[in-house]
PDB file of N, CA and C in Angstrom:
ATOM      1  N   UNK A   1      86.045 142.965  76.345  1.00  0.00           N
ATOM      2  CA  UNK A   1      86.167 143.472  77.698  1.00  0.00           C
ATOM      3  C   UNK A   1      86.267 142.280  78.640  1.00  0.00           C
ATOM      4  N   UNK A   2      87.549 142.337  79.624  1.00  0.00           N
ATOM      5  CA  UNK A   2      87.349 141.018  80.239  1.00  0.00           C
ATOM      6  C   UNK A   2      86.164 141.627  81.554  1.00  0.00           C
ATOM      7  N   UNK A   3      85.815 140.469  82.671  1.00  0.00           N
ATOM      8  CA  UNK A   3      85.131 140.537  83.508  1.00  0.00           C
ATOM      9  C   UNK A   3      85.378 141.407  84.565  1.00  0.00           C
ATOM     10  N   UNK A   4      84.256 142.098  84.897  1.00  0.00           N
ATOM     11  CA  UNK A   4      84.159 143.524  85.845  1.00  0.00           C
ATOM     12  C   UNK A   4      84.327 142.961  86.959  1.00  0.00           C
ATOM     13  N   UNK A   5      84.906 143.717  87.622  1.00  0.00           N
ATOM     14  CA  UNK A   5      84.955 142.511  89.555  1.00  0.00           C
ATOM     15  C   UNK A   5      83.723 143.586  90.291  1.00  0.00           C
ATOM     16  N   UNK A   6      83.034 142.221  90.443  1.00  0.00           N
ATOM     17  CA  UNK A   6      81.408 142.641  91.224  1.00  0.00           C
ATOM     18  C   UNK A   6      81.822 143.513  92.722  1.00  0.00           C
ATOM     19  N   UNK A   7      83.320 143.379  93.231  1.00  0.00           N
ATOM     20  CA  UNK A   7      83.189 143.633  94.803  1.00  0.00           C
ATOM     21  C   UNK A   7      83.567 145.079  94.485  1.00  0.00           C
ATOM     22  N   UNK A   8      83.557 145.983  93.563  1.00  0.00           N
ATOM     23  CA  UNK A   8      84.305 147.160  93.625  1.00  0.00           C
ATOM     24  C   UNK A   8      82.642 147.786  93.279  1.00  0.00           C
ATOM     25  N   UNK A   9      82.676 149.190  93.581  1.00  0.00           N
ATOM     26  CA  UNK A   9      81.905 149.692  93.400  1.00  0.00           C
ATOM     27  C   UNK A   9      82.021 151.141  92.028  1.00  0.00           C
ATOM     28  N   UNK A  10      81.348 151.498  91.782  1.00  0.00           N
ATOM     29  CA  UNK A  10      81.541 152.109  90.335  1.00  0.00           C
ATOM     30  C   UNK A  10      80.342 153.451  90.237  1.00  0.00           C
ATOM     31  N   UNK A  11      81.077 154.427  89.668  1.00  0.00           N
ATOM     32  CA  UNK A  11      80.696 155.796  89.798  1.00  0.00           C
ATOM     33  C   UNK A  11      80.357 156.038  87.635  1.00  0.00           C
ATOM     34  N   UNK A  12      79.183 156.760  88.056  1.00  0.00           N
ATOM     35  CA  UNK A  12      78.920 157.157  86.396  1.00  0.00           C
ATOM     36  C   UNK A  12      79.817 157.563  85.772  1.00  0.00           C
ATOM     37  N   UNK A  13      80.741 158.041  86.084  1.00  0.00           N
ATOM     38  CA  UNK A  13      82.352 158.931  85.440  1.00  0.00           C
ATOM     39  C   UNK A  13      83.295 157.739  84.878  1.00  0.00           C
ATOM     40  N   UNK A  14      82.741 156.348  85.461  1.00  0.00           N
ATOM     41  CA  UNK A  14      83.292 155.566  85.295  1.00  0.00           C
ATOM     42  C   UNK A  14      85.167 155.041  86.143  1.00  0.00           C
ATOM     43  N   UNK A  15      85.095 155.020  87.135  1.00  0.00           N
ATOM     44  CA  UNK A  15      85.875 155.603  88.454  1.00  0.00           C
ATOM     45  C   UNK A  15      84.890 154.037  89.178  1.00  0.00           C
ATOM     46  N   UNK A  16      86.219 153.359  89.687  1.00  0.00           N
ATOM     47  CA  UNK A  16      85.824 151.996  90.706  1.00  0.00           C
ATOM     48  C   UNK A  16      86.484 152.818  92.304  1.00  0.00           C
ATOM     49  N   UNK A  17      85.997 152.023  93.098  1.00  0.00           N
ATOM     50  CA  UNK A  17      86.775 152.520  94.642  1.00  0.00           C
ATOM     51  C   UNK A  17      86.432 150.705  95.188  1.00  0.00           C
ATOM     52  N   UNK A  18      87.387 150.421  96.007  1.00  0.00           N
ATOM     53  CA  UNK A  18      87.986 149.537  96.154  1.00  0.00           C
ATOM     54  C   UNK A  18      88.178 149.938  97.775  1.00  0.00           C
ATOM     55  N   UNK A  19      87.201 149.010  99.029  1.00  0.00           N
ATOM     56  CA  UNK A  19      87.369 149.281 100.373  1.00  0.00           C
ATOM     57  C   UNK A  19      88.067 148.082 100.493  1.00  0.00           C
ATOM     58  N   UNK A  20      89.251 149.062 101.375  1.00  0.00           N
ATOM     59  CA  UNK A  20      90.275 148.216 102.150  1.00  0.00           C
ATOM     60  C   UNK A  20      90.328 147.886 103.346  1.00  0.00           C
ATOM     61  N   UNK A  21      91.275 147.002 104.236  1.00  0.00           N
ATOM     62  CA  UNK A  21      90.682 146.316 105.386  1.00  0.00           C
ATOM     63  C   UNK A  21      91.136 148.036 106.636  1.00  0.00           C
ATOM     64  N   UNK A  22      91.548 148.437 105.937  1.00  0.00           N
ATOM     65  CA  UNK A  22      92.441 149.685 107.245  1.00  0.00           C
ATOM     66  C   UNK A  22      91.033 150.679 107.222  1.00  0.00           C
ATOM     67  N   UNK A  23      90.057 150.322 106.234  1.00  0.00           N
ATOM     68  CA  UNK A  23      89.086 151.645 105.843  1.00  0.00           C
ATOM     69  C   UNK A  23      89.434 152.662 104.760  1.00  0.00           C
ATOM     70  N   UNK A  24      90.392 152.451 104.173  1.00  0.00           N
ATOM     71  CA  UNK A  24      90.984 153.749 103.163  1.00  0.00           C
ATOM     72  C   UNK A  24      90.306 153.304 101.954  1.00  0.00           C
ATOM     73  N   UNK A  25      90.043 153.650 100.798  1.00  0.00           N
ATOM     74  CA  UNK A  25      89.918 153.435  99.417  1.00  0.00           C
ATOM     75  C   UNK A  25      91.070 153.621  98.629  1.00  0.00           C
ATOM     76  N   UNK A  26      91.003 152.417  97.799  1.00  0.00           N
ATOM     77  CA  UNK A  26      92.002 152.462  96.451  1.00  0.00           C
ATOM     78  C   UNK A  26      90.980 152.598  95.176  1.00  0.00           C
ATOM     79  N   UNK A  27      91.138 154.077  94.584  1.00  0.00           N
ATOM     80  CA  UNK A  27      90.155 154.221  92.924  1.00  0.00           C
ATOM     81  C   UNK A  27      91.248 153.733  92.003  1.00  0.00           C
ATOM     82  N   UNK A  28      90.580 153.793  91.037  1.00  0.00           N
ATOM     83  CA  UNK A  28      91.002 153.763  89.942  1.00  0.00           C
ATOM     84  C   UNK A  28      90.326 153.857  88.459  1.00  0.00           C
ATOM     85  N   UNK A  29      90.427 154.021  87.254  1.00  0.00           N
ATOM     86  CA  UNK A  29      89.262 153.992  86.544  1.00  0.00           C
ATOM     87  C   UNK A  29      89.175 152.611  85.774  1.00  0.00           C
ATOM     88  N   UNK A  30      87.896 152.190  85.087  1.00  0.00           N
ATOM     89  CA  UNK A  30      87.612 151.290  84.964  1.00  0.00           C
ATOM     90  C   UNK A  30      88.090 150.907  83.299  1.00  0.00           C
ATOM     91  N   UNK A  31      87.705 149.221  83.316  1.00  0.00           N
ATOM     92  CA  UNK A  31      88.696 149.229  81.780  1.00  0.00           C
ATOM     93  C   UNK A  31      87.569 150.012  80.485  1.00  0.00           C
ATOM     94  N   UNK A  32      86.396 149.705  80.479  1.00  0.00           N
ATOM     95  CA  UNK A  32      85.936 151.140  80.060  1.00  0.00           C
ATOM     96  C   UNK A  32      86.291 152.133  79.215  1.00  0.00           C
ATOM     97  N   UNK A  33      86.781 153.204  80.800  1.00  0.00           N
ATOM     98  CA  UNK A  33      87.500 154.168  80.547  1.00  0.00           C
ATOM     99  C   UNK A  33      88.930 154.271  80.073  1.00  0.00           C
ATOM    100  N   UNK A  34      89.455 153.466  80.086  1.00  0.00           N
ATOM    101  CA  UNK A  34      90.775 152.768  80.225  1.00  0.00           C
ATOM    102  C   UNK A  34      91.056 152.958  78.120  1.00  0.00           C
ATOM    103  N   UNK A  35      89.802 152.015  77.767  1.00  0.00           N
ATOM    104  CA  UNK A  35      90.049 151.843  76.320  1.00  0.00           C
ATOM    105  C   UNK A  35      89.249 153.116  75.458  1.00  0.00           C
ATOM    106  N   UNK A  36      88.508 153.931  76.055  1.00  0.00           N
ATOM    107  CA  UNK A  36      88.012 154.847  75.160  1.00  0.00           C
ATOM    108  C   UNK A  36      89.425 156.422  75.673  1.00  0.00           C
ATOM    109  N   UNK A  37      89.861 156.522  76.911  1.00  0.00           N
ATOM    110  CA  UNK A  37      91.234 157.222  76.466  1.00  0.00           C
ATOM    111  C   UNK A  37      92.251 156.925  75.974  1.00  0.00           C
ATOM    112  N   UNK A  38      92.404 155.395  75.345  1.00  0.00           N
ATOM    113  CA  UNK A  38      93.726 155.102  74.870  1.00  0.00           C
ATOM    114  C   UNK A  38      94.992 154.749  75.654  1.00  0.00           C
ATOM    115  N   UNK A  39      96.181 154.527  75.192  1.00  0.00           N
ATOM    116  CA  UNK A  39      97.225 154.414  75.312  1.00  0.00           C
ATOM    117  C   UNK A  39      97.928 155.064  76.391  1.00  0.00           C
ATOM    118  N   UNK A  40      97.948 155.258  77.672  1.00  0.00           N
ATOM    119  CA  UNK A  40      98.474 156.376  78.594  1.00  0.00           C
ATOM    120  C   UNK A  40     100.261 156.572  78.332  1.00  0.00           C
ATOM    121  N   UNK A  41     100.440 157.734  78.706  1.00  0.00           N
ATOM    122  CA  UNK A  41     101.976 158.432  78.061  1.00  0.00           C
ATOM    123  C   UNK A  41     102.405 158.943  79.443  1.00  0.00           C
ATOM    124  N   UNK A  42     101.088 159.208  80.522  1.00  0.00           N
ATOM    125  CA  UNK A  42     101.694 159.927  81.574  1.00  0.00           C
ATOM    126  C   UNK A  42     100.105 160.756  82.465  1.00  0.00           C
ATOM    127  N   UNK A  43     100.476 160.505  83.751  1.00  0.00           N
ATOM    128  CA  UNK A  43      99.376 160.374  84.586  1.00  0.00           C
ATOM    129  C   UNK A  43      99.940 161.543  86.036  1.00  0.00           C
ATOM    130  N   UNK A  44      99.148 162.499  85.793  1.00  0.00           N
ATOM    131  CA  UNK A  44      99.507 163.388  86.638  1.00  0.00           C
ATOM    132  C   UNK A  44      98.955 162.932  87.830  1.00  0.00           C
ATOM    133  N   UNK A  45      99.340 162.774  89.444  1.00  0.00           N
ATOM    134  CA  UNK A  45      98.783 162.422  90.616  1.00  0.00           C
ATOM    135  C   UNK A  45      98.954 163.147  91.192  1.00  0.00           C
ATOM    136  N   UNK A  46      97.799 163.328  92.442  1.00  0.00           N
ATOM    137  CA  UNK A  46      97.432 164.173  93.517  1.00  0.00           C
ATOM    138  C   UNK A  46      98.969 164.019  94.332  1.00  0.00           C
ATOM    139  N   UNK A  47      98.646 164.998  95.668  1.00  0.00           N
ATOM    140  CA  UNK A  47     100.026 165.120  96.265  1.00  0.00           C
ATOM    141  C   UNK A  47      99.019 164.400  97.361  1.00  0.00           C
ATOM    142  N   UNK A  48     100.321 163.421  98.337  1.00  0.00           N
ATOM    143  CA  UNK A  48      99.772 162.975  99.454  1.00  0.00           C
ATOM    144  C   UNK A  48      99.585 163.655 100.344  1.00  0.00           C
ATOM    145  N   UNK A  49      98.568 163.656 101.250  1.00  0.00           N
ATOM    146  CA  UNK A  49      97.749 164.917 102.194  1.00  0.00           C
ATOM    147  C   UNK A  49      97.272 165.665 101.598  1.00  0.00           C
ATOM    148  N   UNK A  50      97.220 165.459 100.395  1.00  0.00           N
ATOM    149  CA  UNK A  50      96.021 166.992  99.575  1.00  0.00           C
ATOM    150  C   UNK A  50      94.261 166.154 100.089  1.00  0.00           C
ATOM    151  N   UNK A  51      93.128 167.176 100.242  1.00  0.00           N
ATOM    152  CA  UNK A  51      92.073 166.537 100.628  1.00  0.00           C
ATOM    153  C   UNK A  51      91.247 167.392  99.002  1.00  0.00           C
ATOM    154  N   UNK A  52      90.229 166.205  98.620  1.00  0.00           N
ATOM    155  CA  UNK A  52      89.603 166.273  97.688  1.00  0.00           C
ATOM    156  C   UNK A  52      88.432 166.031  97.998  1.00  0.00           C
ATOM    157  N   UNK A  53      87.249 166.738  97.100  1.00  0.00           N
ATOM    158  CA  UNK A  53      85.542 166.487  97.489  1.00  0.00           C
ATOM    159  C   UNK A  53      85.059 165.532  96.103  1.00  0.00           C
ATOM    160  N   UNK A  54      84.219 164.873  96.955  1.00  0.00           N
ATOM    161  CA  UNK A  54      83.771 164.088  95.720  1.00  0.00           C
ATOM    162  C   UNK A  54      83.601 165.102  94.099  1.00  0.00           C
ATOM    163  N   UNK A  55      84.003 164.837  92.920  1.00  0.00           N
ATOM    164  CA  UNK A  55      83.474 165.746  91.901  1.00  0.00           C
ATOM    165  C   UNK A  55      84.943 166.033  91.667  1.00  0.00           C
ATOM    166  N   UNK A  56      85.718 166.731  92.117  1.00  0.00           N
ATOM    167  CA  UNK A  56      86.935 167.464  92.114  1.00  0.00           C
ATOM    168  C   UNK A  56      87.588 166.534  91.043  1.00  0.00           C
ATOM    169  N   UNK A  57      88.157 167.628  89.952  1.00  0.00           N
ATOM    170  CA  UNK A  57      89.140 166.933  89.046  1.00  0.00           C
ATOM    171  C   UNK A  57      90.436 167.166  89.857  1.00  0.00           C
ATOM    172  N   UNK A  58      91.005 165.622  89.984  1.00  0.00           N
ATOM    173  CA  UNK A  58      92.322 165.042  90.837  1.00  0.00           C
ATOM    174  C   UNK A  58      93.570 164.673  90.609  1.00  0.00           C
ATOM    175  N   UNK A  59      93.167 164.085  89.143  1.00  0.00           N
ATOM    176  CA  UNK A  59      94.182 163.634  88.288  1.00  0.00           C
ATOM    177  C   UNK A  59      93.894 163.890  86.786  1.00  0.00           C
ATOM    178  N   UNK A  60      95.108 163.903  86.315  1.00  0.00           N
ATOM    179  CA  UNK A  60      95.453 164.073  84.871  1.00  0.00           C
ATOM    180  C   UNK A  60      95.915 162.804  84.188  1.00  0.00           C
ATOM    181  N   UNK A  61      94.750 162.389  83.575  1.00  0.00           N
ATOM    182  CA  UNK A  61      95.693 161.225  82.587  1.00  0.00           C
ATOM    183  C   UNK A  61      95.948 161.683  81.364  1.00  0.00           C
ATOM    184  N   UNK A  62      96.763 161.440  80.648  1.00  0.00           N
ATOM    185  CA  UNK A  62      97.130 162.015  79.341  1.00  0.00           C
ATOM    186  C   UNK A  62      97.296 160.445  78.205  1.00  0.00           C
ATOM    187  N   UNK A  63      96.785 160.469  76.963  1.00  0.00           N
ATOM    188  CA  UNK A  63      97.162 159.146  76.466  1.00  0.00           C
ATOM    189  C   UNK A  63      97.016 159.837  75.106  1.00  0.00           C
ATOM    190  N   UNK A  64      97.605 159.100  73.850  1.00  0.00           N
ATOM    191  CA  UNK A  64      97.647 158.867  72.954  1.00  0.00           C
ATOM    192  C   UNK A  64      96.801 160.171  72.297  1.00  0.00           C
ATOM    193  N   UNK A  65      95.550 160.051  72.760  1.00  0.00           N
ATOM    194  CA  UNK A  65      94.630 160.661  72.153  1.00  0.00           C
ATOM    195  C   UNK A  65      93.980 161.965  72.865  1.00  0.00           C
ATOM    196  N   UNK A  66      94.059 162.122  73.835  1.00  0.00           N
ATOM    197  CA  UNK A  66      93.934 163.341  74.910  1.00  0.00           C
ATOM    198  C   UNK A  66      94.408 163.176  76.465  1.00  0.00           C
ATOM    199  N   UNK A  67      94.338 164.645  76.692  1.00  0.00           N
ATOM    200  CA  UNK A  67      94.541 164.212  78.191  1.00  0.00           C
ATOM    201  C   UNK A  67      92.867 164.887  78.681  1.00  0.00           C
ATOM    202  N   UNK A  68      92.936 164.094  79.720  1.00  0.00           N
ATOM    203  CA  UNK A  68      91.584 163.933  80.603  1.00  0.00           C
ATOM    204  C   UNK A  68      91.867 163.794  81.949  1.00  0.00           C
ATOM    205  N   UNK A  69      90.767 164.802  82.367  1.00  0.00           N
ATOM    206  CA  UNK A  69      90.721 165.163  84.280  1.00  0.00           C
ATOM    207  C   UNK A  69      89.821 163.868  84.803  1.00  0.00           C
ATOM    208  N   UNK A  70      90.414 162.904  85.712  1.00  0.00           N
ATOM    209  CA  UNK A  70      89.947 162.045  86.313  1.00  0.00           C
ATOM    210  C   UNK A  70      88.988 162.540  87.827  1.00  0.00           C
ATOM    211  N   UNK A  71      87.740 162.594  88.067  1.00  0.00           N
ATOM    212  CA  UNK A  71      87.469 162.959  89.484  1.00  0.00           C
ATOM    213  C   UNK A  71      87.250 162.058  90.229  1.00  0.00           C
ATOM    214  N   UNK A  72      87.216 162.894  91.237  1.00  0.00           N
ATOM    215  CA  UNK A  72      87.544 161.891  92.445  1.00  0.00           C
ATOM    216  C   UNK A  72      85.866 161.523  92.858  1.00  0.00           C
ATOM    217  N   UNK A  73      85.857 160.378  93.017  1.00  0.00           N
ATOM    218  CA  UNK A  73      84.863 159.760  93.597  1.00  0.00           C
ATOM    219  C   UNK A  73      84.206 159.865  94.650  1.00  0.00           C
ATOM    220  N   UNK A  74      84.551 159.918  95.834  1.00  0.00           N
ATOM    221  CA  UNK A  74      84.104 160.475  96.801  1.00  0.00           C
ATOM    222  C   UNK A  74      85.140 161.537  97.511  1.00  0.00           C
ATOM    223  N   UNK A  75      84.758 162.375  98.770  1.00  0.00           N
ATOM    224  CA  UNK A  75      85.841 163.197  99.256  1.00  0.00           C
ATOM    225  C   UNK A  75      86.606 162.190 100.412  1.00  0.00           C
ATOM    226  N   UNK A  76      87.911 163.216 100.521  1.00  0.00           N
ATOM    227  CA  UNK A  76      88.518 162.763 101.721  1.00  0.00           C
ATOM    228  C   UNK A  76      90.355 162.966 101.018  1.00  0.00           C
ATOM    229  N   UNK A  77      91.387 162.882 101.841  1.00  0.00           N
ATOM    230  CA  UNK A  77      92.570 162.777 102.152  1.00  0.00           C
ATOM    231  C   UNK A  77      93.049 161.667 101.460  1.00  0.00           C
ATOM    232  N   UNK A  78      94.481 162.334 100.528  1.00  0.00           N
ATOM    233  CA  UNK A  78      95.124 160.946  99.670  1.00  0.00           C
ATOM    234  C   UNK A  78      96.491 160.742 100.926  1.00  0.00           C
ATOM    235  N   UNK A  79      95.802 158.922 100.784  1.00  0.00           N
ATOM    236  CA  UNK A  79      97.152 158.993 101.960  1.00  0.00           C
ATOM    237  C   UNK A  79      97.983 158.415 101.295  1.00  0.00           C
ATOM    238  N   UNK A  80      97.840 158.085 100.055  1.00  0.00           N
ATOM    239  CA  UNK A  80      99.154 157.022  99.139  1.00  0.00           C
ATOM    240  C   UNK A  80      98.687 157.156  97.900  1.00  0.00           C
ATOM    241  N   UNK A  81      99.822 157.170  96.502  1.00  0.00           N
ATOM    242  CA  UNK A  81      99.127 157.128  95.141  1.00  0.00           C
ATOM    243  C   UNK A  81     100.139 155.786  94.941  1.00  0.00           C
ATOM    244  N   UNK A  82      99.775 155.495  93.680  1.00  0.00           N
ATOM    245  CA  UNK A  82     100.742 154.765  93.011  1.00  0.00           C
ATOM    246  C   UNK A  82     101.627 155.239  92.164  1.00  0.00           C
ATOM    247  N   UNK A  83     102.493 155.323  92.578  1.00  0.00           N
ATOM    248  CA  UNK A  83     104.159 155.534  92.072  1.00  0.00           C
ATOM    249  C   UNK A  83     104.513 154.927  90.824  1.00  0.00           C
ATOM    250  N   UNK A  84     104.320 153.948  90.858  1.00  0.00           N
ATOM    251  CA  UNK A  84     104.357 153.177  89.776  1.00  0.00           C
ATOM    252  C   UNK A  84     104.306 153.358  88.215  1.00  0.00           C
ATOM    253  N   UNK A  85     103.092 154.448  88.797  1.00  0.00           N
ATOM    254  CA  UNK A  85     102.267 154.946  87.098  1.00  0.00           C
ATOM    255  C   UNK A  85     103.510 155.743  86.504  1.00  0.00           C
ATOM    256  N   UNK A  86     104.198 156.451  87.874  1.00  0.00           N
ATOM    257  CA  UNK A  86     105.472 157.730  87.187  1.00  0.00           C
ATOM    258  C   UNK A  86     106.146 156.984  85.517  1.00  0.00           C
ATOM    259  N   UNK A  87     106.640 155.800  85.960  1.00  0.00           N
ATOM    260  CA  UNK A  87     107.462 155.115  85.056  1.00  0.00           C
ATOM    261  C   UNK A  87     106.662 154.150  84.220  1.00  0.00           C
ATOM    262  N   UNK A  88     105.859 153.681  84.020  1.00  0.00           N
ATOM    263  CA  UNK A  88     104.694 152.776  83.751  1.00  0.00           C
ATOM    264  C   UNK A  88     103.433 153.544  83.865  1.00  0.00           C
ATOM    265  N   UNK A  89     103.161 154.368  82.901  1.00  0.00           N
ATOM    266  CA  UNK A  89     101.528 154.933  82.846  1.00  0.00           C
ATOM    267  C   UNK A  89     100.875 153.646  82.663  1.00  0.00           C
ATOM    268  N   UNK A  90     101.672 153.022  80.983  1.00  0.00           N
ATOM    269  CA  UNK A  90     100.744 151.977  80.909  1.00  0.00           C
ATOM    270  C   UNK A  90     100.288 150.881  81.581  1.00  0.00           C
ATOM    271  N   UNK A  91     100.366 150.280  82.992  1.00  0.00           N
ATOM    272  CA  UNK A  91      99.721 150.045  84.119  1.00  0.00           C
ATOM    273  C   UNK A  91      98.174 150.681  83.760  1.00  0.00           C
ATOM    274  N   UNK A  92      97.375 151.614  83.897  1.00  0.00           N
ATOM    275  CA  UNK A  92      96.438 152.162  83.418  1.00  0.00           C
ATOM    276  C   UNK A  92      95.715 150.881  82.158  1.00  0.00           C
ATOM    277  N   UNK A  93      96.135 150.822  81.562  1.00  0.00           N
ATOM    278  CA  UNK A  93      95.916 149.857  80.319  1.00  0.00           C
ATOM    279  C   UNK A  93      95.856 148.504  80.665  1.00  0.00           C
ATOM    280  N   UNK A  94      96.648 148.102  80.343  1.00  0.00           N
ATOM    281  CA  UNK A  94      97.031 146.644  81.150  1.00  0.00           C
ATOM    282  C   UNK A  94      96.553 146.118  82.291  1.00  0.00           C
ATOM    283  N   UNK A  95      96.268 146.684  83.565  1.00  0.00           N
ATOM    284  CA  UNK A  95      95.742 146.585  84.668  1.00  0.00           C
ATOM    285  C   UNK A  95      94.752 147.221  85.151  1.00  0.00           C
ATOM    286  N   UNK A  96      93.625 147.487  84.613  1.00  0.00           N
ATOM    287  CA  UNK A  96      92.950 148.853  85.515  1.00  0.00           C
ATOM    288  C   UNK A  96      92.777 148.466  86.882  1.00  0.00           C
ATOM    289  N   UNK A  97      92.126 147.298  87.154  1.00  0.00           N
ATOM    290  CA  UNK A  97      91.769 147.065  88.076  1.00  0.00           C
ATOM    291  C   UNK A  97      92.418 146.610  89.402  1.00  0.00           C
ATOM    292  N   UNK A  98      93.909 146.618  88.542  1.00  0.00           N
ATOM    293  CA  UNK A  98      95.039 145.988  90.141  1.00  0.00           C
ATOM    294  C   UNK A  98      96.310 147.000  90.221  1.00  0.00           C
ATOM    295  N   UNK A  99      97.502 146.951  89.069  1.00  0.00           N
ATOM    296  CA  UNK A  99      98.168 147.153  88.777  1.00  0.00           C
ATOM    297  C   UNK A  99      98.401 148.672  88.818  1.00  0.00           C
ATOM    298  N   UNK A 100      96.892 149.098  87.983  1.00  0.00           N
ATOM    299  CA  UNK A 100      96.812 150.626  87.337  1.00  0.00           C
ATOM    300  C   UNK A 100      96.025 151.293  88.097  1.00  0.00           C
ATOM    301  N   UNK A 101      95.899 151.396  89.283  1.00  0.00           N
ATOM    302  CA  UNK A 101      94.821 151.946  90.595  1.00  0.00           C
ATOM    303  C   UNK A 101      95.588 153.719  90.602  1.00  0.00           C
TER     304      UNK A 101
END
């Protein structure tokens, strides 16, 4: 496991949130979670302006070995996902912590 970055904060579900300078949060899950779901194939994301409560399953990751409901960490309004994942799940893998948010 490489090194956890101390400035993110981290939820038992295993779920980081990441405060940004505008006030918004960037989650993502941690490498962790990352290596006990495997291989990602495809990552279902929230719609922007959907509002979520902390707890709420948000996302769908799907990998190798199952798919699994990601919740959301705290509540509030998605104002941006990463796009990225559409074409590149594996971002998820490779990056949890930058790349794979």
């Amino acid at each position: 496991m490489s090194n956890v970055p101390a400035e993110l904060k981290y939820s038992k579900e295993h779920e980081w949130l990441r405060k940004e300078a505008d006030g918004t949060y960037t989650v993502g899950i941690t490498e962790h979670a990352q290596e006990l779901l495997g291989d990602m194939v495809f990552v279902d994301l929230p719609e922007v302006g959907a509002t979520v409560s902390a707890g709420d399953d948000c996302v769908v990751a799907e990998s190798v070995k199952a798919a699994s409901d990601i919740y959301a960490p705290v509540s509030g309004e998605i104002v941006a996902v990463n796009d990225a994942l559409s074409d590149s799940p594996e971002l998820v893998n490779s990056e949890p912590y930058a790349g794979g948010w």
